[in-house]
Every structure is written in C-alpha cells, then in structure tokens.
Protein backbone atom coordinates (compact mmCIF):
# COMPACT_ATOMS: atom_id res chain seq x y z
CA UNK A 1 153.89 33.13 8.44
CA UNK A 2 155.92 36.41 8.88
CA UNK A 3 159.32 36.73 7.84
CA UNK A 4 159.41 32.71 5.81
CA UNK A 5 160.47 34.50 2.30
CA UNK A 6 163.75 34.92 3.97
CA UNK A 7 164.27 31.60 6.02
CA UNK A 8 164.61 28.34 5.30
CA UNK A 9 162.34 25.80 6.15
CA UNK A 10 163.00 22.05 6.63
CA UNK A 11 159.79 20.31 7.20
CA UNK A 12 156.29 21.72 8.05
CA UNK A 13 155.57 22.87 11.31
CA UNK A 14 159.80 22.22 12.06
CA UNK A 15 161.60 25.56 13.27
CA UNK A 16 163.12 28.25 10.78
CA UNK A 17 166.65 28.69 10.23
CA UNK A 18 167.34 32.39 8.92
CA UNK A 19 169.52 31.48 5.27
CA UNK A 20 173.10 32.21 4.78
CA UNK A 21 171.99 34.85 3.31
CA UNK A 22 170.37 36.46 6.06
CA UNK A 23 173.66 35.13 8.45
CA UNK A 24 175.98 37.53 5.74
CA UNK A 25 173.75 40.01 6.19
CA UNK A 26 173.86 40.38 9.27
CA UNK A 27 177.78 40.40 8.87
CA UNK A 28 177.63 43.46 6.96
CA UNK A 29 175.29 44.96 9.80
CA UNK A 30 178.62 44.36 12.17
CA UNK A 31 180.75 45.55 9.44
CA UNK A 32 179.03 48.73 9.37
CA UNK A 33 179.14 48.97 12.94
CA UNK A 34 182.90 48.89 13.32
CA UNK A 35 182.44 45.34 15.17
CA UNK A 36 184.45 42.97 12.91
CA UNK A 37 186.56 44.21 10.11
CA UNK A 38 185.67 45.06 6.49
CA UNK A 39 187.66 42.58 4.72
CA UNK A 40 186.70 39.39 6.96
CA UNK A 41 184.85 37.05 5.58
CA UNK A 42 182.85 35.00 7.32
CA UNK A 43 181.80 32.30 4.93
CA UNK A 44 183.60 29.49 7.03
CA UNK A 45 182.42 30.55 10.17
CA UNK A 46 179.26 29.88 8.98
CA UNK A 47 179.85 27.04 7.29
CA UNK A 48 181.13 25.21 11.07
CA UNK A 49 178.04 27.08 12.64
CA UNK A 50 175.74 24.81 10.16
CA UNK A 51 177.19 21.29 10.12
CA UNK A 52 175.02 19.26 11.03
CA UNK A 53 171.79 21.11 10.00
CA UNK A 54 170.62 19.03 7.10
CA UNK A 55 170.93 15.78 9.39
CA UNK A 56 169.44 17.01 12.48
CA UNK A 57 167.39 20.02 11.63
CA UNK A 58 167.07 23.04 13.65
CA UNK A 59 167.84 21.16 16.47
CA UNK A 60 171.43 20.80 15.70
CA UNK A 61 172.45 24.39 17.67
CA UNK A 62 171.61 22.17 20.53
CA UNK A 63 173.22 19.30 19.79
CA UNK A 64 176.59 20.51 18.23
CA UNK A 65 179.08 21.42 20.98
CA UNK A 66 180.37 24.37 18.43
CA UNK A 67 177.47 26.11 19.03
CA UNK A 68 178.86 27.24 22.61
CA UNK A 69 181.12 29.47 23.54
CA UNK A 70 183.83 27.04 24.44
CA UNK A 71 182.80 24.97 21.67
CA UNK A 72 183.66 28.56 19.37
CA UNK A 73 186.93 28.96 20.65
CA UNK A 74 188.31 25.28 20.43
CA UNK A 75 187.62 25.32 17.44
CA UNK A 76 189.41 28.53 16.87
CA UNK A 77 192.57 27.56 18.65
CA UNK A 78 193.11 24.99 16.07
CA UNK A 79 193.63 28.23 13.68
CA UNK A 80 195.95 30.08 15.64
CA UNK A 81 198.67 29.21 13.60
CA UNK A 82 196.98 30.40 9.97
CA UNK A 83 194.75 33.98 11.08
CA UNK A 84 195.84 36.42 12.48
CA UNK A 85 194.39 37.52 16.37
CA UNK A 86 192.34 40.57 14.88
CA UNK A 87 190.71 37.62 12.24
CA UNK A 88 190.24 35.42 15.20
CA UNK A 89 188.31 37.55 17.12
CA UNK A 90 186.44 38.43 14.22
CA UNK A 91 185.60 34.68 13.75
CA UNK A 92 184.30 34.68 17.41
CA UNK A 93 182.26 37.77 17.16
CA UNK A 94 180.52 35.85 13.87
CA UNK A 95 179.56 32.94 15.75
CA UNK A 96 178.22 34.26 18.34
CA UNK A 97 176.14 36.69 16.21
CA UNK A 98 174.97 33.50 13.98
CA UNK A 99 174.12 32.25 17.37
CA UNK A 100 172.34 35.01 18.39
CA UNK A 101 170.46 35.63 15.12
CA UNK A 102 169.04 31.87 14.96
CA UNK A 103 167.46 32.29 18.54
CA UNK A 104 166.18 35.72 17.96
CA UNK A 105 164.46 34.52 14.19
CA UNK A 106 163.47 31.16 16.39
CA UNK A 107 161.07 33.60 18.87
CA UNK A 108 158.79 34.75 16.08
CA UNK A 109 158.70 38.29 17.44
CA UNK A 110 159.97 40.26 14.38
CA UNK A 111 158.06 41.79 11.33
CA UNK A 112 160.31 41.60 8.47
CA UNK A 113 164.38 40.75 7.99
CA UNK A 114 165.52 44.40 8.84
CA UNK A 115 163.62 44.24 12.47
CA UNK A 116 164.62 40.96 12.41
CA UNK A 117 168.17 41.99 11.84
CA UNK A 118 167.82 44.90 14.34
CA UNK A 119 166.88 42.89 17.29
CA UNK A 120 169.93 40.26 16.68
CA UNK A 121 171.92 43.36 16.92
CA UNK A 122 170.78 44.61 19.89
CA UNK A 123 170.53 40.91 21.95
CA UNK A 124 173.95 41.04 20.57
CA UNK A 125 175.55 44.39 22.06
CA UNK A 126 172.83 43.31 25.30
CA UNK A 127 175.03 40.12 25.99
CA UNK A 128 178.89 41.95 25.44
CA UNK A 129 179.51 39.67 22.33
CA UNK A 130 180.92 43.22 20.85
CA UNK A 131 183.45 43.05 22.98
CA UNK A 132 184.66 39.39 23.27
CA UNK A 133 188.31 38.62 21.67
CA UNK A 134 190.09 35.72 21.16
CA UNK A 135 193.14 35.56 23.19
CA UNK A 136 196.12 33.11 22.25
C-alpha cells in the first residue's frame, strides 16, 4: 500500500492515520509558508486533535466534537486567558490543517508524504483555513 511507511495503522484493512510525525511536518510546511508563526508549537494541538484515537480508531474525527470547527474554538476559548491571540489563531490554523491532512491521507490519492503533504496544503488554502483567526 502506498504511502503506509509513514502512517500508522491500527488494525488490518482499518483506515490510516498519517503519524505525529507527519502532523509536525506538515506544521513546518505552514511555518515556511508564513501561515502560523515560527516559534509555535503545536504539540498540544495535536495532542486534543488525537484523544480518543486509540479507543475508537480512525473513526474518532467523527465522533469527537473537537474535530469541528466549533468544537476547535471552544476549546480554545478556555485558553484565552494563558496564549496570546496571535498563538490562538495559530492553534486554530493547526487543527484545521490536522483536520485537513487526515481526510486528504484517508482518500488514498497521493504517491509519497511530500505529495501527500502538498495536497493537504492546497485543500487547505482551497477552504480559507489560511485565513481563519481566533477572535476573543
């Protein structure tokens, strides 16, 4: 199967999840694009984005009402108080790309991790997520 070196795979025949390291790769793809900031780090953003993955598999991006956009941003309101706005936005840009990078490794369509990385990006400037902040 193409791409599997770099994904993680629960059971057989079960859906692939692209690793963490594949999610923080992709973070560096938006750092070098100017679309969250250098020194952000998105560890905990992922970390939220993938409760409930060893539990309910794949399946738990449907499941887990953090996985939506309102779902992204209540949980960021309870951080107002600790980040800063620019972080917070940051944080929402993250989500939504590890949102946008598990259904675009989900399709199947892509080669190897750098196409695969390349179409996330551009589903992600496609949909405006490059331009979503988080407003107080």
């Amino acid at each position: 199967m193409k791409g599997t070196y770099n994904i993680f795979l629960l059971e057989y025949g079960r859906a692939f999840l692209p690793s963490r390291r594949v999610h923080l790769r992709f973070d560096d793809y938006l750092r070098e694009h100017e679309i969250i900031h250098e020194e952000t780090n998105g560890n905990s953003v992922h970390d939220r984005m993938d409760r409930g993955l060893t539990t309910h598999g794949p399946e738990h991006r449907y499941t887990d009402d953090y996985h939506s956009e309102e779902g992204i941003r209540s949980w960021l309101r309870g951080m107002v108080a600790i980040a800063y706005q620019e972080t917070l936005t940051d944080y929402v840009r993250i989500a939504n790309g590890h949102r946008v990078l598990d259904e675009i490794e989900s399709r199947g369509e892509w080669i190897d991790e750098d196409d695969l990385i390349k179409r996330a990006y551009r589903s992600f400037i496609a949909r405006g997520y490059d331009r979503k902040y988080f407003k107080r």
